[in-house]
Protein backbone atom coordinates (compact mmCIF):
# COMPACT_ATOMS: atom_id res chain seq x y z
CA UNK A 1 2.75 41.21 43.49
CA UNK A 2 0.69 38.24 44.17
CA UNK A 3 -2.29 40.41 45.92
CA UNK A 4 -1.90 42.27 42.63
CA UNK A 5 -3.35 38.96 40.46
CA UNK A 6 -5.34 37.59 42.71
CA UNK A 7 -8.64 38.93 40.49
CA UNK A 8 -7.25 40.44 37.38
CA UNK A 9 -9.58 42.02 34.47
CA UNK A 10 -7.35 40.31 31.97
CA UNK A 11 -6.66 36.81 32.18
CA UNK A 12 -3.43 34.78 30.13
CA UNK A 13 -3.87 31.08 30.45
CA UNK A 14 -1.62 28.37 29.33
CA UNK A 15 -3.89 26.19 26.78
CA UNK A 16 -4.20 22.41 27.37
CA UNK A 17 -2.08 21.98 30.47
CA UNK A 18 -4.84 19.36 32.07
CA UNK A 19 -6.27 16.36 30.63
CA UNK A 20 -10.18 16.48 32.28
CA UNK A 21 -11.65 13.41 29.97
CA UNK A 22 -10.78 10.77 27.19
CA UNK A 23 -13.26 8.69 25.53
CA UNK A 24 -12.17 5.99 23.73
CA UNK A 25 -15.52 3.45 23.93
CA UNK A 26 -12.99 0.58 25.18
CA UNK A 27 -15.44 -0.64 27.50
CA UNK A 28 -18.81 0.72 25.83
CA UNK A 29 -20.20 4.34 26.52
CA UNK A 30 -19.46 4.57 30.04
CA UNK A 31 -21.55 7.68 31.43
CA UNK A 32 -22.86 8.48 27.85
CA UNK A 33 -26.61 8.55 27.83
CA UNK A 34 -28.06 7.66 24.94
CA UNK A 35 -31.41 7.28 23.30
CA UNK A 36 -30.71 3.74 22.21
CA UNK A 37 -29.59 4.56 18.71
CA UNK A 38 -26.05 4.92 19.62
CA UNK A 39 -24.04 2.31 21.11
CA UNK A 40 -20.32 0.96 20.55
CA UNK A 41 -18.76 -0.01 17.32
CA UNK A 42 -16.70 -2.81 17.34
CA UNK A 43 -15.89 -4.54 13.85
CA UNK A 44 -16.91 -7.84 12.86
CA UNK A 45 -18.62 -8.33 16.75
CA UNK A 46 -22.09 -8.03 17.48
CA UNK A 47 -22.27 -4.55 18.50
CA UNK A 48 -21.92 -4.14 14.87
CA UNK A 49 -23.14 -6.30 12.03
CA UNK A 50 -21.96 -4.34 9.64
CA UNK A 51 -18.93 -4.96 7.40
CA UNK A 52 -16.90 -1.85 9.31
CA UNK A 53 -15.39 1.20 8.16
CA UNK A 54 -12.61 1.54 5.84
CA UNK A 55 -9.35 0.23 6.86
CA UNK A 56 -11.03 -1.09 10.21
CA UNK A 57 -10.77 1.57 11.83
CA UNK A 58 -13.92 1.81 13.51
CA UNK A 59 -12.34 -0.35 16.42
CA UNK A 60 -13.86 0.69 19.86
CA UNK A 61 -15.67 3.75 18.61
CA UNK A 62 -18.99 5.01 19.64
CA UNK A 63 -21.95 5.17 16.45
CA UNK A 64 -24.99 5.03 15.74
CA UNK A 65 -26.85 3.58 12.24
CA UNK A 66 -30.82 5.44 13.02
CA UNK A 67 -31.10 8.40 13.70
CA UNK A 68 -30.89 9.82 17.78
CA UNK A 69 -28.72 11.65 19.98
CA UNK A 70 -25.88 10.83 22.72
CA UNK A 71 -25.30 13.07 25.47
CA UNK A 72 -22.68 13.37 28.44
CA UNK A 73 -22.79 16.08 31.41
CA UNK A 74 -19.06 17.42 32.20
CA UNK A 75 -17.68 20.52 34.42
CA UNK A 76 -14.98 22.23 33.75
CA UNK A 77 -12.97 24.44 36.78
CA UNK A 78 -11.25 27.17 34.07
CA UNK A 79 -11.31 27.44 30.45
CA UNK A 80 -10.67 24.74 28.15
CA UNK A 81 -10.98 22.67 24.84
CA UNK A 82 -13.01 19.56 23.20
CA UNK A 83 -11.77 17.67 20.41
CA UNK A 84 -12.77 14.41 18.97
CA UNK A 85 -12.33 12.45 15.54
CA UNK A 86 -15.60 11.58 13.57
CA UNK A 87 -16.69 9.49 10.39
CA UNK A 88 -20.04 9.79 8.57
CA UNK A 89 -20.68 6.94 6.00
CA UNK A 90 -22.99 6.86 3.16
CA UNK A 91 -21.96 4.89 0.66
CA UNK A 92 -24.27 4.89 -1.52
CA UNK A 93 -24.51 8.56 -1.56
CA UNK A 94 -28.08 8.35 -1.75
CA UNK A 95 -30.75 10.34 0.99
CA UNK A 96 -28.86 12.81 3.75
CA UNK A 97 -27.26 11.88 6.62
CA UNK A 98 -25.43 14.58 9.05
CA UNK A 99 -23.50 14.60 12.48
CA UNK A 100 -24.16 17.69 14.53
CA UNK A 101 -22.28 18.37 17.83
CA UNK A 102 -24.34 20.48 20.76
CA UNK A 103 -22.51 22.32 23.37
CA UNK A 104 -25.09 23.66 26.03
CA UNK A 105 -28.18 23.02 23.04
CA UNK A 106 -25.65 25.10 21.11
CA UNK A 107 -25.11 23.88 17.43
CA UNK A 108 -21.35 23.97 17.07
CA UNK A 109 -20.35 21.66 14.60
CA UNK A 110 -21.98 20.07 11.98
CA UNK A 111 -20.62 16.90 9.19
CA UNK A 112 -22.80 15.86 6.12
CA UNK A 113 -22.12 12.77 4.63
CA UNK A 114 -20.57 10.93 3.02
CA UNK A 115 -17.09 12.15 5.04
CA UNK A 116 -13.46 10.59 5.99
CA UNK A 117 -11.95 10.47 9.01
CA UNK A 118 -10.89 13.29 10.67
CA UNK A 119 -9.86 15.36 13.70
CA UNK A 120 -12.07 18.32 14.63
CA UNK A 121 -10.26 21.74 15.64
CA UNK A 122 -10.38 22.12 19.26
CA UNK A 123 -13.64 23.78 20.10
CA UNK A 124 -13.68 26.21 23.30
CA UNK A 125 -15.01 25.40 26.84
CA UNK A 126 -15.88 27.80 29.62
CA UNK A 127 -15.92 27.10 33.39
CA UNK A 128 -18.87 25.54 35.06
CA UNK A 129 -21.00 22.56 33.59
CA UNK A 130 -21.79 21.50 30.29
CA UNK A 131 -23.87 19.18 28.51
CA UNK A 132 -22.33 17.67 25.39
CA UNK A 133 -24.53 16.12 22.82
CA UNK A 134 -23.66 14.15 19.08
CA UNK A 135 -26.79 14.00 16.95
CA UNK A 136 -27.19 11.78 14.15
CA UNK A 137 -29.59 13.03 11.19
CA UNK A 138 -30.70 10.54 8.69
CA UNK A 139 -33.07 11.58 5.65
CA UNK A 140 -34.16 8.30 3.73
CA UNK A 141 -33.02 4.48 4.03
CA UNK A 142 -30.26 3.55 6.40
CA UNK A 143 -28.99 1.46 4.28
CA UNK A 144 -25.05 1.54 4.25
CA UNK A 145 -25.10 4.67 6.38
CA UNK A 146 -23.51 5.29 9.86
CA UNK A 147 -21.95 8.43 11.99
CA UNK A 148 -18.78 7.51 14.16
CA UNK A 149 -17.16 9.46 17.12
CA UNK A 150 -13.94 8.44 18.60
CA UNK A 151 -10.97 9.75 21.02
CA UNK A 152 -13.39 12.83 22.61
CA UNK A 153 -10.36 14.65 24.33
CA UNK A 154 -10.99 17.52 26.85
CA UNK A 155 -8.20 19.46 28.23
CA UNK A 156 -8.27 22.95 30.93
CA UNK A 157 -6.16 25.58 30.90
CA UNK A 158 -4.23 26.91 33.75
CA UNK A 159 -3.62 30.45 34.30
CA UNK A 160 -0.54 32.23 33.85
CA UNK A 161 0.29 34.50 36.93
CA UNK A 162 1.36 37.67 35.96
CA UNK A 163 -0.04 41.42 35.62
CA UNK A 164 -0.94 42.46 32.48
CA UNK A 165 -0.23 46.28 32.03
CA UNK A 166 -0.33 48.62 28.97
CA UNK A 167 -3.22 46.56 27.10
CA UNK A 168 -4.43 47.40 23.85
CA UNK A 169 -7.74 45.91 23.33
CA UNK A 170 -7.76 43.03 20.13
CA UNK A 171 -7.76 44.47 16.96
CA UNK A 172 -8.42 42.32 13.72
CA UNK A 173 -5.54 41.53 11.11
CA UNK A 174 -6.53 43.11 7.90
CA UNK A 175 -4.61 41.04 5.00
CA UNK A 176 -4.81 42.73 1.86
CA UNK A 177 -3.46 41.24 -1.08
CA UNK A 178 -2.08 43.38 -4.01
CA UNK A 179 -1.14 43.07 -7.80
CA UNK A 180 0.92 45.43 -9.96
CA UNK A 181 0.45 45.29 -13.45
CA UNK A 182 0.98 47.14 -16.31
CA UNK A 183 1.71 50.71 -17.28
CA UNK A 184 2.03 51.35 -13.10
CA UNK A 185 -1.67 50.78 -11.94
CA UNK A 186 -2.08 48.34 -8.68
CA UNK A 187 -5.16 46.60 -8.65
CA UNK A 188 -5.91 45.06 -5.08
CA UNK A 189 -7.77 41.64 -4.43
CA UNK A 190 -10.52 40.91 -2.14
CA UNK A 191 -9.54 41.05 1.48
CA UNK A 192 -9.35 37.90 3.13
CA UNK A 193 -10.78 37.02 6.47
CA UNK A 194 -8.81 38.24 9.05
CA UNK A 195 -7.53 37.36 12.53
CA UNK A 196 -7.20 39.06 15.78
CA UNK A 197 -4.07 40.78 16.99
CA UNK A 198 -3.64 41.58 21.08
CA UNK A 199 -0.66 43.27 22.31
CA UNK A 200 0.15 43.49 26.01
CA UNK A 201 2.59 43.59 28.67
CA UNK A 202 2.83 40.75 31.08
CA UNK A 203 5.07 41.08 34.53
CA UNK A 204 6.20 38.20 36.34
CA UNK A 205 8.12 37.48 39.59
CA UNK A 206 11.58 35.47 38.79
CA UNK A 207 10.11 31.71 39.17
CA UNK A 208 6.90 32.59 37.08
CA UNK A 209 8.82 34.72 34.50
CA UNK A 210 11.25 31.49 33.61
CA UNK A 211 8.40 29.23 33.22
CA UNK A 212 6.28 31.74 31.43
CA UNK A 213 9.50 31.49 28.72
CA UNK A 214 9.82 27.64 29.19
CA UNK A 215 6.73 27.28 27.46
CA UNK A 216 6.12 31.02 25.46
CA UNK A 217 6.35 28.73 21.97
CA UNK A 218 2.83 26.76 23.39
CA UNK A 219 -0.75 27.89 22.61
CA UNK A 220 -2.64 30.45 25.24
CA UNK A 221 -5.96 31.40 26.11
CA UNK A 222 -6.53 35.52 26.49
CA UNK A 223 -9.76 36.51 28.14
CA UNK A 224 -10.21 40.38 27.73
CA UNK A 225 -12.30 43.06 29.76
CA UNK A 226 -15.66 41.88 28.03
CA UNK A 227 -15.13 38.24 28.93
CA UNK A 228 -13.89 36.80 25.59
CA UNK A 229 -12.02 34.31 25.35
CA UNK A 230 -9.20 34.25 22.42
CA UNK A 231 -7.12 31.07 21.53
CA UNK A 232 -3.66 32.13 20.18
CA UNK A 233 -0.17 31.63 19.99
CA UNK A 234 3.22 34.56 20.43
CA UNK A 235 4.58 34.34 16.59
CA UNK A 236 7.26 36.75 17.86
CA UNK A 237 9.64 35.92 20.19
CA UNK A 238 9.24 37.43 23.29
CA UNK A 239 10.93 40.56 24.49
CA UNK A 240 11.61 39.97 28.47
CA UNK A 241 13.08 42.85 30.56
CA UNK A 242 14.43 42.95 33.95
CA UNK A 243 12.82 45.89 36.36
CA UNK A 244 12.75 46.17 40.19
CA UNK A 245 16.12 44.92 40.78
CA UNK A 246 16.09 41.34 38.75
CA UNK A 247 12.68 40.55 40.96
CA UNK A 248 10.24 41.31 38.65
CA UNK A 249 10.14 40.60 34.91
CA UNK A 250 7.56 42.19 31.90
CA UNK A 251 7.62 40.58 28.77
CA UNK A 252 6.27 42.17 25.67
CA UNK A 253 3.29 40.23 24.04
CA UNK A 254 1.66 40.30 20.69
CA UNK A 255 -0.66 37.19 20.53
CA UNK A 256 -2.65 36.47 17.34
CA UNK A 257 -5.71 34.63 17.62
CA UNK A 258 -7.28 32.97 14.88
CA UNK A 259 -10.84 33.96 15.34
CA UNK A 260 -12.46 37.70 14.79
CA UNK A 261 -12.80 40.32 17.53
CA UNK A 262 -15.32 40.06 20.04
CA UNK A 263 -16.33 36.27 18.98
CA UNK A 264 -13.67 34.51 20.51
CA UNK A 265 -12.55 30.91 20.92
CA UNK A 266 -15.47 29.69 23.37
C-alpha cells in the first residue's frame, strides 16, 4: 500500500500540525526588512512616543506611523497557513489610512482605518518560498494615526497517508432559503453564498487508520486533480470499514470547505 501513495493525484493533509514561525517583536523585527517606517512598538519607551493603543496593548508589536512597507522571505516544505493580529488607529477619523498584506506581490488582505484589534482568518500557503509584505497607506496628516501587526503565526500541514478512491470532484453547497406564506404560495429568498462539498473514500493501513480517527474532528487541507487546495473540516462523523482482513481500513469522507470551487484556500 505504501508504493500506492507515494505520488497520489489527490492529496488529504492534516492542517496546522507544524509550527514554521512566530513573531512576536520581543526583541525588535528580527529578519524583517523594512523601509525605515516600521519598527517596534513598545508603550511609553522610545520606540514609541506615542501615548499607546487602547488598553496597552500594543506591547512588543511591530508598527509603523508614515507610510512604507515591511517585508520577510519564508519557505514553506508542504502546504500551510499565516495568521496574525492587526490594529489600525485613526483617531481622529480624519484623511485614510489602510493596512494591506502581500503574499508573493499578491494583495490578500486589506484593513481601513480606524479598526480594533483583531485576529485575521488563516490565509493559505503553498510549498516553496514566499515573500510576505505589510504595507501601511496613509492619505493626509499622521497625526494620531498608526497600523500595528502582532503574533504573525505560520503553521504546515502534514499529509495524511492513505489512498483516496471513489472521488467525486468538489461541488458547491447551494443554500436556499424558503418562506411559506399565505393562501399556499412559497416565495424563496436570495441564495446565499455557498461552500464547497468533497466526498471521498480514504484507505488506510491499521496504524494510519487509528490516527487518521484520533484526530478526524481537526481541520484538513484537500488538494484535488487541478492543484487546489481546499481548507475544511468532516461535519459528519466518519464511517470506517474494515476490508482485507482487518489490514486495511476506508473511511467514508464528506469534507466541506468554506471557500467556492476551483478558488480554494491558497
Amino acid at each position: 500500500m505504501h508504493t500506492l501513495l507515494k505520488n497520489p493525484s489527490l492529496k488529504l493533509l492534516l492542517a496546522r500540525d507544524k509550527l514554521i514561525m512566530q513573531d512576536t517583536f520581543e526583541n525588535g523585527l528580527g529578519s524583517w526588512q523594512t523601509d525605515g517606517s516600521w519598527h517596534k512598538v513598545t508603550v511609553d519607551s522610545n520606540a514609541d512616543q506615542s501615548s499607546g493603543l487602547d488598553g496597552n496593548l500594543a506591547l512588543d508589536c511591530m508598527g509603523a506611523y508614515e507610510a512604507g512597507t515591511v517585508e520577510k522571505t519564508v519557505e514553506l516544505q508542504n502546504y500551510g497557513e499565516i495568521s496574525f493580529e492587526h490594529y489600525v488607529q485613526n483617531n481622529k477619523n480624519e484623511g485614510t489610512n489602510y493596512l494591506k498584506f502581500y503574499i508573493d506581490d499578491t494583495l490578500k488582505l486589506e484593513i481601513k482605518g480606524p479598526s480594533p484589534w483583531y485576529r485575521c482568518d488563516p490565509i493559505g500557503l503553498t510549498p516553496g518560498e514566499h515573500t510576505l509584505k505589510f504595507e501601511y497607506v496613509l492619505e493626509g496628516a499622521p497625526n494620531e494615526k498608526k497600523a500595528v501587526v502582532d503574533t504573525i503565526v505560520i503553521e504546515e500541514a502534514k499529509d495524511v497517508p492513505c489512498l483516496i478512491t471513489t472521488y467525486k470532484p468538489p461541488k458547491p453547497i447551494k443554500n436556499l432559503a424558503k418562506n411559506s406564506i399565505l393562501r399556499g404560495y412559497t416565495t424563496y429568498q436570495e441564495m446565499v453564498e455557498s461552500d464547497t462539498e468533497i466526498e471521498f473514500v480514504a484507505a488506510f493501513n491499521g496504524l494510519e487508520f487509528h490516527e487518521f480517527m484520533i484526530q478526524s474532528d481537526r481541520e484538513f487541507y484537500f488538494v484535488d486533480e487541478f492543484g487546489v487546495c481546499y481548507r475544511g473540516i468532516f461535519e459528519e462523523a466518519p464511517e470506517p470499514k474494515s476490508i482485507a482482513l482487518r489490514k486495511v481500513y476506508y473511511v467514508e469522507l464528506i469534507l466541506v470547505a468554506s471557500s467556492k470551487v476551483g478558488i480554494g484556500f491558497c
